[in-house]
N, C-alpha and C. Protein backbone atom coordinates (compact mmCIF):
# COMPACT_ATOMS: atom_id res chain seq x y z
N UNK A 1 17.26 -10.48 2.07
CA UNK A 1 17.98 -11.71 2.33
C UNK A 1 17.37 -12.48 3.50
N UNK A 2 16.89 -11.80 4.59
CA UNK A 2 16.65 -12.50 5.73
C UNK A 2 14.84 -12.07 6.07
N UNK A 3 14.09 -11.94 4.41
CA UNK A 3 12.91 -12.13 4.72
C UNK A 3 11.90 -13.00 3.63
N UNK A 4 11.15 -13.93 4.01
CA UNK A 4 10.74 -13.75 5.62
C UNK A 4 11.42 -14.65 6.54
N UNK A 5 11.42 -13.97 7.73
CA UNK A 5 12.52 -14.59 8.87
C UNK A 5 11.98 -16.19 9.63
N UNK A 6 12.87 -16.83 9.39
CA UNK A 6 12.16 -18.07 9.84
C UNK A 6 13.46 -18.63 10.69
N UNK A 7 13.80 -18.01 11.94
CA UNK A 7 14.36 -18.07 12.68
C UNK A 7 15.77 -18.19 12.95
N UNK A 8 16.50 -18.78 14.23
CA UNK A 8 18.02 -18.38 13.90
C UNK A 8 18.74 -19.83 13.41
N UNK A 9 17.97 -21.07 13.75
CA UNK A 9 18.38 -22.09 12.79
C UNK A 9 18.78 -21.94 11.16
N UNK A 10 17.49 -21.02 10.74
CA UNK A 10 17.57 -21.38 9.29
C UNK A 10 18.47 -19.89 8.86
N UNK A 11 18.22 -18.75 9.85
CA UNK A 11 19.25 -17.77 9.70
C UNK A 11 20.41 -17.45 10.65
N UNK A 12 21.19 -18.48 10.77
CA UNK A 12 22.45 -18.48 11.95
C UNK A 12 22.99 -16.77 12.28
N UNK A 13 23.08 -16.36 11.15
CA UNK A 13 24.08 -14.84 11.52
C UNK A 13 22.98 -13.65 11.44
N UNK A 14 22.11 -14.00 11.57
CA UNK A 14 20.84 -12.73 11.03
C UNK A 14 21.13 -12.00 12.78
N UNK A 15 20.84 -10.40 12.33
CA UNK A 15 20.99 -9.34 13.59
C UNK A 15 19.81 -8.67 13.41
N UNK A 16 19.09 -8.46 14.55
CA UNK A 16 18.10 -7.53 14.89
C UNK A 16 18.04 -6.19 14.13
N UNK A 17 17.69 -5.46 13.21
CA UNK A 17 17.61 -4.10 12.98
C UNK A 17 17.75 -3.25 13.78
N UNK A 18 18.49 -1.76 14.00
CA UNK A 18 18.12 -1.04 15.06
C UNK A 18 17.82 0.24 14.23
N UNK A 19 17.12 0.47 15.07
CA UNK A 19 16.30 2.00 14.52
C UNK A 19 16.01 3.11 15.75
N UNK A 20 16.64 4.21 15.40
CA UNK A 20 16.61 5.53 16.52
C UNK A 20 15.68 6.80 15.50
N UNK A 21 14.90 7.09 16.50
CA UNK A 21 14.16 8.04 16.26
C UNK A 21 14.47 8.66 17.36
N UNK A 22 14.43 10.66 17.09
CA UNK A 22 14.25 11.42 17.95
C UNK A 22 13.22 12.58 17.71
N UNK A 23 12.40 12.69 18.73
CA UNK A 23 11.07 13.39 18.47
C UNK A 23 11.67 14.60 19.23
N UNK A 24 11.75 16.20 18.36
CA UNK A 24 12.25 16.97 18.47
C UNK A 24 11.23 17.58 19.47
N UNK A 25 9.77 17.97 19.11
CA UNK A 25 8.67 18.38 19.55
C UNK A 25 7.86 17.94 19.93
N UNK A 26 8.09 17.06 20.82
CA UNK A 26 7.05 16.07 21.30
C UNK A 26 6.27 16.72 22.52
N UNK A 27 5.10 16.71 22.60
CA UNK A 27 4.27 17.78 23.60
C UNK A 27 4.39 16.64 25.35
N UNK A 28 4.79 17.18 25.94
CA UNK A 28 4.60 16.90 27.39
C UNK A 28 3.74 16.64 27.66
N UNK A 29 3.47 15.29 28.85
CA UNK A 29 1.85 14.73 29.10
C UNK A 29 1.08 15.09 28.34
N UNK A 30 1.68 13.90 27.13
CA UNK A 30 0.37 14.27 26.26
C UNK A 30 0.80 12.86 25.31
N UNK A 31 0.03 11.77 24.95
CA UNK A 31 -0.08 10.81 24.49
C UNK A 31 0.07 10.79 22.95
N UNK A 32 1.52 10.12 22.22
CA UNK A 32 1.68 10.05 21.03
C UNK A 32 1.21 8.43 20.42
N UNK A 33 0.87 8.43 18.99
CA UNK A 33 0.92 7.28 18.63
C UNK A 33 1.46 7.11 17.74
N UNK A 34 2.43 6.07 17.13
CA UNK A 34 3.76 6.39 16.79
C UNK A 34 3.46 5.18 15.77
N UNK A 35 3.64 5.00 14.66
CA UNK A 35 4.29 4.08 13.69
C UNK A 35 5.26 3.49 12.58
N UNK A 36 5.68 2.89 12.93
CA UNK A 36 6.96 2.56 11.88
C UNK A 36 6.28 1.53 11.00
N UNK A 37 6.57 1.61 9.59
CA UNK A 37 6.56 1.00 8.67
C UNK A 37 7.63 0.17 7.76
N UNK A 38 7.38 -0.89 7.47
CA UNK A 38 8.64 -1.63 6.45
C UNK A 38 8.58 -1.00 5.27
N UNK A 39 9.01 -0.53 4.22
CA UNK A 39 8.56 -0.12 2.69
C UNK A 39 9.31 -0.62 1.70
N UNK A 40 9.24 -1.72 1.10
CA UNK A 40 10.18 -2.60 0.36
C UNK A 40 9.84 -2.74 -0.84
N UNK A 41 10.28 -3.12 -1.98
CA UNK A 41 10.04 -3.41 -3.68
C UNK A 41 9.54 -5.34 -2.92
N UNK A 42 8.23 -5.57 -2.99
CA UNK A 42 7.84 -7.25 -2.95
C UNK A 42 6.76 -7.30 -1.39
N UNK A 43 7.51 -6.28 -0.63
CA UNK A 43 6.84 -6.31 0.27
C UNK A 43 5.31 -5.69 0.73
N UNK A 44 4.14 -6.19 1.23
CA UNK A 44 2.71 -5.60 1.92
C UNK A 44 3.15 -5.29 3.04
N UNK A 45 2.95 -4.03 3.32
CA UNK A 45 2.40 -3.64 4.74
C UNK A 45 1.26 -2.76 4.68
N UNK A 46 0.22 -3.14 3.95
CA UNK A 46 -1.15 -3.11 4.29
C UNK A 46 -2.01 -3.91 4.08
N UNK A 47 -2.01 -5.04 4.84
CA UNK A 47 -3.14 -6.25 4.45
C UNK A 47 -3.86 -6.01 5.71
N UNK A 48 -4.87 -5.40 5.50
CA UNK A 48 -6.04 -5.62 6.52
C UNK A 48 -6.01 -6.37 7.16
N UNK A 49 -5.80 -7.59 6.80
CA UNK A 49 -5.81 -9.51 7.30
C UNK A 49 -4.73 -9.50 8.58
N UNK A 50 -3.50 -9.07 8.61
CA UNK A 50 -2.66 -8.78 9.59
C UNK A 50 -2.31 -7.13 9.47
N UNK A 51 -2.84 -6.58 10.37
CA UNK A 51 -2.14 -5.09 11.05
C UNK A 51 -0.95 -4.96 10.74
N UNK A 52 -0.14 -5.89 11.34
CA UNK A 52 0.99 -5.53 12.12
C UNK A 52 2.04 -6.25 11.06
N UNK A 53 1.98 -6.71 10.06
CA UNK A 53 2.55 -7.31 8.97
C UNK A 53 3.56 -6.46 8.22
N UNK A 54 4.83 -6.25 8.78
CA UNK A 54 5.68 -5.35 8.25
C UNK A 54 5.73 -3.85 8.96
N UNK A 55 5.49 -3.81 10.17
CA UNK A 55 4.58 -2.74 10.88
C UNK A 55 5.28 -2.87 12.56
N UNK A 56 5.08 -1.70 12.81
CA UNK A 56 4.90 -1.65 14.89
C UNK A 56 4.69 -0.55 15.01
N UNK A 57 3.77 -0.37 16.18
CA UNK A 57 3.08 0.34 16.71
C UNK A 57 3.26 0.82 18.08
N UNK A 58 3.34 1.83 18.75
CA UNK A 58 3.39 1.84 19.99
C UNK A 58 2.87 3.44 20.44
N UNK A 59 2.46 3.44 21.63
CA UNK A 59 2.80 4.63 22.36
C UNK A 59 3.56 5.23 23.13
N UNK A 60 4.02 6.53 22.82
CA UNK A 60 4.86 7.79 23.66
C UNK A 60 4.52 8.59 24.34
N UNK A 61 4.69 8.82 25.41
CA UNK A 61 4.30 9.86 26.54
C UNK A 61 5.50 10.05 27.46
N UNK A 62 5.51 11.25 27.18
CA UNK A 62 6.59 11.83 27.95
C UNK A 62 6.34 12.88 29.15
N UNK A 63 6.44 12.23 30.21
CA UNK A 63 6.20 13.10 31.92
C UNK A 63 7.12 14.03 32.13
N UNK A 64 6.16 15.08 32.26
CA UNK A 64 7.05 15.97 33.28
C UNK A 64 6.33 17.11 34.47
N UNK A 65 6.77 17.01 34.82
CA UNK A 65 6.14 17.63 35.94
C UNK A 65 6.43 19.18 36.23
């Protein structure tokens, strides 16, 4: 319904998604790279052309001393 998003004019009531992940085993000082994917019936999230097209990326590192 609210894709693709073309802002809060044209989508007055649209809400942010929230998404919780918990990494059970995640190794201490030690650098994860983490991705979430969209996976939809219509939708690409693999066009070479844009990365990040249905996609985010980030890194996890968790300190401890």
């Amino acid at each position: 319904m609210y894709f693709p998003y073309y802002g809060k004019r044209v989508h007055v009531n649209y809400t942010q998604p929230v998404v919780a992940v918990q990494f059970a085993n995640a190794t201490a000082n030690m650098e994860h790279h983490v991705e979430c994917r969209l996976n939809a019936a219509g939708l690409r999230a693999d066009d070479e052309r844009d990365k990040f097209a249905g996609r985010v990326a980030f890194r996890l590192r968790i300190n401890r001393d």
